[in-house]
C-alpha atoms as a PDB file:
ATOM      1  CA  UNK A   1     129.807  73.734  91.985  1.00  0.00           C
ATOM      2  CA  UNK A   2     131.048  75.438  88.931  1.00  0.00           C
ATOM      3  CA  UNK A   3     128.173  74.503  86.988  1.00  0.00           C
ATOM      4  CA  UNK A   4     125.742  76.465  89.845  1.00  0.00           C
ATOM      5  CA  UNK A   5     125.547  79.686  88.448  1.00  0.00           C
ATOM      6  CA  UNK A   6     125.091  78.873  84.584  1.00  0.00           C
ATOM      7  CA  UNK A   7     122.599  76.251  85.374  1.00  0.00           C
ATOM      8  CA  UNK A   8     120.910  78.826  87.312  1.00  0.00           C
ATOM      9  CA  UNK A   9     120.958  81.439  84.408  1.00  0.00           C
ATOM     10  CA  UNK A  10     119.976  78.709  82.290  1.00  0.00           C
ATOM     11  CA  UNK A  11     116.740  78.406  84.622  1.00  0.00           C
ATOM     12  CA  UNK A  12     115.898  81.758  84.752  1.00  0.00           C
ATOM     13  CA  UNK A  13     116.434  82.689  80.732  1.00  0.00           C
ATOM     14  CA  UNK A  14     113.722  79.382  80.233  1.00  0.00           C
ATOM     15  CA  UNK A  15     111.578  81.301  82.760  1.00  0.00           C
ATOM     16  CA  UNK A  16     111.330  84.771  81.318  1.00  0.00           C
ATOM     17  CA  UNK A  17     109.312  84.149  78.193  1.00  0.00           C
ATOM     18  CA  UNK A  18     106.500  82.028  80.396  1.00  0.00           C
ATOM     19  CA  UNK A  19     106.546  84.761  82.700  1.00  0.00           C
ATOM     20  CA  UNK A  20     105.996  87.378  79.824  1.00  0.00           C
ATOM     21  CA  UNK A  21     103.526  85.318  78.714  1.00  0.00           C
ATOM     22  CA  UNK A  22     101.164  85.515  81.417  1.00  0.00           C
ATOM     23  CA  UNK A  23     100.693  88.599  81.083  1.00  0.00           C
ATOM     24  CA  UNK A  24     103.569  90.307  84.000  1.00  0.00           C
ATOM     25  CA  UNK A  25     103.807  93.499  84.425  1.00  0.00           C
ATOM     26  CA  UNK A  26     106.158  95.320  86.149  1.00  0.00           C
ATOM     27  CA  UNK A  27     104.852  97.480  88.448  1.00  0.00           C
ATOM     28  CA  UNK A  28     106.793 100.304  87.268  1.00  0.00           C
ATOM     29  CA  UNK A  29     107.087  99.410  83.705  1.00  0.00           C
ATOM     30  CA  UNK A  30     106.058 102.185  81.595  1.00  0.00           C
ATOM     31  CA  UNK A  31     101.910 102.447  81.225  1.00  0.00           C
ATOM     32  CA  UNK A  32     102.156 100.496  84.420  1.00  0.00           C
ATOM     33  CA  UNK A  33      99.906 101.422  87.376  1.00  0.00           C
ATOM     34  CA  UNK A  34     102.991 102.363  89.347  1.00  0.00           C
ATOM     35  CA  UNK A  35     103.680 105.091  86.975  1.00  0.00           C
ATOM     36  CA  UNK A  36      99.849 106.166  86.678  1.00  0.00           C
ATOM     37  CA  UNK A  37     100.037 106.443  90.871  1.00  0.00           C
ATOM     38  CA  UNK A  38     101.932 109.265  90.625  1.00  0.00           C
ATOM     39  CA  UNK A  39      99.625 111.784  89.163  1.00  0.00           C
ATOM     40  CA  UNK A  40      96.912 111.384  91.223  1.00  0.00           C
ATOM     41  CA  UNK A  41      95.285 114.463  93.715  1.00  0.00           C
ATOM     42  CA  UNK A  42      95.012 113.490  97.261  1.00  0.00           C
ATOM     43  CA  UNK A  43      92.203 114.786  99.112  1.00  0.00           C
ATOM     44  CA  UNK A  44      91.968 114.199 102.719  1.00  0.00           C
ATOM     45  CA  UNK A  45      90.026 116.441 105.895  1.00  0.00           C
ATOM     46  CA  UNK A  46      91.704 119.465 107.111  1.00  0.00           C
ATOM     47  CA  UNK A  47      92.741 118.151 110.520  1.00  0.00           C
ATOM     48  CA  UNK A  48      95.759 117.274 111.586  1.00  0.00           C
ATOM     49  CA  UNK A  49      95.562 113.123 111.216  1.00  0.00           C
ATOM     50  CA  UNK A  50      94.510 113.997 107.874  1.00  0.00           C
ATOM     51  CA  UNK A  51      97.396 116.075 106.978  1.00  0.00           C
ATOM     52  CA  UNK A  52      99.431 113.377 108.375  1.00  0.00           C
ATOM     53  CA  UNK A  53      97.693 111.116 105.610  1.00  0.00           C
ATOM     54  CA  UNK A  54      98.003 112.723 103.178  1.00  0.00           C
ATOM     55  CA  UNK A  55     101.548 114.078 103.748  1.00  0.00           C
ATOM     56  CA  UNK A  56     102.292 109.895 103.541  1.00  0.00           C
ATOM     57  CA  UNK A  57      99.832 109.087 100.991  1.00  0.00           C
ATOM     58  CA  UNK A  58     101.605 111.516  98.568  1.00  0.00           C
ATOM     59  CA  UNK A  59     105.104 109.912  99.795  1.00  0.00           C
ATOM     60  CA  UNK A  60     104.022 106.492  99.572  1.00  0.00           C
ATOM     61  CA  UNK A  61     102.525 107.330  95.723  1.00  0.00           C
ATOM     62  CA  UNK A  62     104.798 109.693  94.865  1.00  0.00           C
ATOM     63  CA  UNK A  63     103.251 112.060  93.656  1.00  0.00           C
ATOM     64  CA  UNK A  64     104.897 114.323  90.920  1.00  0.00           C
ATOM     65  CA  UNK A  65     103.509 117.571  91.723  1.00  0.00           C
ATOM     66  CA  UNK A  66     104.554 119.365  88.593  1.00  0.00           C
ATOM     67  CA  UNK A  67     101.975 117.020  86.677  1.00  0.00           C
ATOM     68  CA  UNK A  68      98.705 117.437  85.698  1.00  0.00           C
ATOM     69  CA  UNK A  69      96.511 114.920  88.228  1.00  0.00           C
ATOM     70  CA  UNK A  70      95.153 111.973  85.831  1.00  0.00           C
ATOM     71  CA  UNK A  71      92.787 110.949  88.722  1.00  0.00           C
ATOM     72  CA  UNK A  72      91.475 112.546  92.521  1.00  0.00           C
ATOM     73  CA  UNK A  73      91.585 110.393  95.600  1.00  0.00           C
ATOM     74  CA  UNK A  74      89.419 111.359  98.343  1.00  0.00           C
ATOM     75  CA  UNK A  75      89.688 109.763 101.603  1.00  0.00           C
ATOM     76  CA  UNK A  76      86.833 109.754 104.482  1.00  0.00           C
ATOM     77  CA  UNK A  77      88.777 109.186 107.600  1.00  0.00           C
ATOM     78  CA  UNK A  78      87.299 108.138 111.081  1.00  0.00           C
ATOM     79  CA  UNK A  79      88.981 107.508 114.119  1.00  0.00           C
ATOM     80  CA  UNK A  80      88.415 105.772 117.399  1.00  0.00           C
ATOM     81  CA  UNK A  81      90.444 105.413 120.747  1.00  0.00           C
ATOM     82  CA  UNK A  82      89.949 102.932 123.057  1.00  0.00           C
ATOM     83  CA  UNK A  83      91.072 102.726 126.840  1.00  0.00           C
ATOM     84  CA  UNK A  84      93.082  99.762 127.304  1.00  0.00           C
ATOM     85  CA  UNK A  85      94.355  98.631 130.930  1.00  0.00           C
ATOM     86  CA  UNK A  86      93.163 100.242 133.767  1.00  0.00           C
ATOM     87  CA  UNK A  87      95.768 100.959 136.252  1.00  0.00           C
ATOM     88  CA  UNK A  88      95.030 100.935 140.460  1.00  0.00           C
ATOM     89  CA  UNK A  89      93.313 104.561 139.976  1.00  0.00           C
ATOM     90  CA  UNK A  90      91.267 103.653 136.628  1.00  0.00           C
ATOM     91  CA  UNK A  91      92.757 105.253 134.531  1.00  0.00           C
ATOM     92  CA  UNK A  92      94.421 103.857 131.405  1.00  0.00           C
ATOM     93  CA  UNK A  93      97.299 102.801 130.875  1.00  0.00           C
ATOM     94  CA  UNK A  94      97.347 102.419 127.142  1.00  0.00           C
ATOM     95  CA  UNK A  95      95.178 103.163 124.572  1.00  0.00           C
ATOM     96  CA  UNK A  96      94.343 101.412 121.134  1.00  0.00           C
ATOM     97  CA  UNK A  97      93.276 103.922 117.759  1.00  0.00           C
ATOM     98  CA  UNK A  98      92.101 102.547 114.725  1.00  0.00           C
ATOM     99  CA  UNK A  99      92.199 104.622 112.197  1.00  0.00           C
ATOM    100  CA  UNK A 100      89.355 104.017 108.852  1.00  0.00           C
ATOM    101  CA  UNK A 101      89.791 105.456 105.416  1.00  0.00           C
ATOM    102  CA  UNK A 102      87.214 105.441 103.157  1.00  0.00           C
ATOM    103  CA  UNK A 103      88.532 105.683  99.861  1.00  0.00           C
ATOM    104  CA  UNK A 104      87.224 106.857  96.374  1.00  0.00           C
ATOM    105  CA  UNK A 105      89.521 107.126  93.009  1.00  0.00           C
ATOM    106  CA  UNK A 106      87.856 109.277  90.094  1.00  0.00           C
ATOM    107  CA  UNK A 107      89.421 109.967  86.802  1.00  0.00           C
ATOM    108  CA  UNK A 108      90.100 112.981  85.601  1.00  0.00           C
ATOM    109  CA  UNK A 109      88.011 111.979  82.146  1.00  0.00           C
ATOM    110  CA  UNK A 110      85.030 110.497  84.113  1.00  0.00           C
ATOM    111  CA  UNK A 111      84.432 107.201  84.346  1.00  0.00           C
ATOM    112  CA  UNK A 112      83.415 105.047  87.128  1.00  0.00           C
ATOM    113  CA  UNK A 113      85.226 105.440  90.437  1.00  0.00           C
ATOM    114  CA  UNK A 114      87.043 102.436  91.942  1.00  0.00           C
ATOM    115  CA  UNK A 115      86.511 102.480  95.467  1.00  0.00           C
ATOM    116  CA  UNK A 116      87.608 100.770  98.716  1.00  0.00           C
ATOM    117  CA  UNK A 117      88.201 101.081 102.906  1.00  0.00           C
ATOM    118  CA  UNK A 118      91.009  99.878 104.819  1.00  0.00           C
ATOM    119  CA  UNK A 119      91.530 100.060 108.353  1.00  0.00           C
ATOM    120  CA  UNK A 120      94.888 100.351 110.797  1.00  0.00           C
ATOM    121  CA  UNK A 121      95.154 100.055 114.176  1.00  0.00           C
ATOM    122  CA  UNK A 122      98.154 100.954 116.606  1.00  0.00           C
ATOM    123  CA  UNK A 123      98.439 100.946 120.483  1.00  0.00           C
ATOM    124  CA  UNK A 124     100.480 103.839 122.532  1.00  0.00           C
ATOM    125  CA  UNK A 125     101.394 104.020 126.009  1.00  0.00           C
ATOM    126  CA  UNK A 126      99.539 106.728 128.455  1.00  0.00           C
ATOM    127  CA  UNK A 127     101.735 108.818 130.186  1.00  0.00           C
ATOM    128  CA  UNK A 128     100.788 110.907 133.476  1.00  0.00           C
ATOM    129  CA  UNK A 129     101.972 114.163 131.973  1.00  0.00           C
ATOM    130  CA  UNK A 130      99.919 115.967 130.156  1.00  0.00           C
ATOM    131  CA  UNK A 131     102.720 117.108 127.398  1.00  0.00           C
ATOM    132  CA  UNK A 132     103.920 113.216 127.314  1.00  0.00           C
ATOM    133  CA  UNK A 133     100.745 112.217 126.367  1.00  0.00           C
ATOM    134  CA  UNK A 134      99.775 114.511 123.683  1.00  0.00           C
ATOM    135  CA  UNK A 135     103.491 113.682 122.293  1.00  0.00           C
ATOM    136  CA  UNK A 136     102.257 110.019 122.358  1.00  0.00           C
ATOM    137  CA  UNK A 137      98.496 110.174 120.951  1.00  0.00           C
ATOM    138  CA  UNK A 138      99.966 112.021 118.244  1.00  0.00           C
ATOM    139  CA  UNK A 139     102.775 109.481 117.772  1.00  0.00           C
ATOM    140  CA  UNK A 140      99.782 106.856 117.426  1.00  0.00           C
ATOM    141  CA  UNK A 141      98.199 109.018 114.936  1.00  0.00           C
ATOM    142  CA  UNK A 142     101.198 109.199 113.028  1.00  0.00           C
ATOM    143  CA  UNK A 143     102.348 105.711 113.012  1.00  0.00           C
ATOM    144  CA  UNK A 144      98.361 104.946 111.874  1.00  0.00           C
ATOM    145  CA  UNK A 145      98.672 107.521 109.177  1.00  0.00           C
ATOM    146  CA  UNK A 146     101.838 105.507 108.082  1.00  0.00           C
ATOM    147  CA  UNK A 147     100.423 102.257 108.448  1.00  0.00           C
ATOM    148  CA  UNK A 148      96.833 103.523 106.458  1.00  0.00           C
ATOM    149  CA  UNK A 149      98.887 105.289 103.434  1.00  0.00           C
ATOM    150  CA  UNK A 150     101.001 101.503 102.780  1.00  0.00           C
ATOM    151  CA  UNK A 151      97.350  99.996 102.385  1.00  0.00           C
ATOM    152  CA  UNK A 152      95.943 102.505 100.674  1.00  0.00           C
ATOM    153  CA  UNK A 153      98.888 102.562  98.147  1.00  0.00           C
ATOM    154  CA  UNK A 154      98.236  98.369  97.479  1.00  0.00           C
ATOM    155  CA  UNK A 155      94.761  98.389  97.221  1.00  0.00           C
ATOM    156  CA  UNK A 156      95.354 101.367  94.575  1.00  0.00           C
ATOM    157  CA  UNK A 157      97.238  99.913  92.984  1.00  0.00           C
ATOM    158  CA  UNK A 158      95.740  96.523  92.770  1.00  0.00           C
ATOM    159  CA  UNK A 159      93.096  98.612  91.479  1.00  0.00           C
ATOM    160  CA  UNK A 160      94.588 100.351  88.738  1.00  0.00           C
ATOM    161  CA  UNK A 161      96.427  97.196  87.352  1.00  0.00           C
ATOM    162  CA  UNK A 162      92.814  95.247  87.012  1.00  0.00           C
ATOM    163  CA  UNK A 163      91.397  95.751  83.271  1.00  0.00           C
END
């Protein structure tokens, strides 16, 4: 068991150069996408699920703010509730939101824009009380916003990194 961690190493410094071969990037590396995602604009409607967006979308890129933007994403956003459960009154008893983004990424030097859509859906409870359930719609909308910004950051991304 001595031998474990040398033959290991041994492994892994055989590895490297037919992994740098293939062309690996690290996401991160410098002139890497990762690095490019964090001078982009986001643009996103003035409501409040798309504040929400783009409050995560800049988180998610982060966004250096005290750089000029190298590209502009706009986002399209469309949303949908839909009852689910009825309870002995008919009402609901919870309700699913999906949440679609509509995506377009422009350069600041022209070019042609990548584009692309993803979609997230979350379910929250209804609640009788009128507070409670404006707490928990906008606790959907958030947890959508979250879910919509990590899929909008890896199709990005996938998108910068193609030639």
């Amino acid at each position: 068991m001595k031998g474990a961690p040398a033959l290991i190493g041994l492994v892994v410094a055989l590895a490297l150069p037919g992994l740098a071969a293939c062309g690996f990037t690290p996401l991160y590396a410098q002139g890497a996408a990762g690095t490019e995602a964090s001078r982009i604009a986001v643009n996103t409607p003035d409501d409040r699920l798309g504040f929400r967006l783009r409050e995560q979308l800049e988180d998610v890129l982060g966004v250096n703010r005290g750089a000029a933007p190298l590209r502009t994403l706009d986002v399209r956003v469309q949303s949908a509730r839909r009852p689910l459960g009825r309870r002995i009154d008919d009402t609901a008893s919870r309700y699913e939101l999906t949440v679609r983004a509509e995506w377009t990424l422009s350069a600041a030097a022209g070019g042609e824009p990548l584009t692309g859509t993803e979609t997230a859906t979350v379910t929250y409870a209804a609640a009788d009380q009128p507070y409670a359930a404006i707490t928990a719609q906008q606790d959907g909308e958030d947890r959508a916003a979250a879910d919509l910004a990590r899929l909008l950051r890896i199709d990005i991304l996938r998108a910068l990194s193609e030639p």
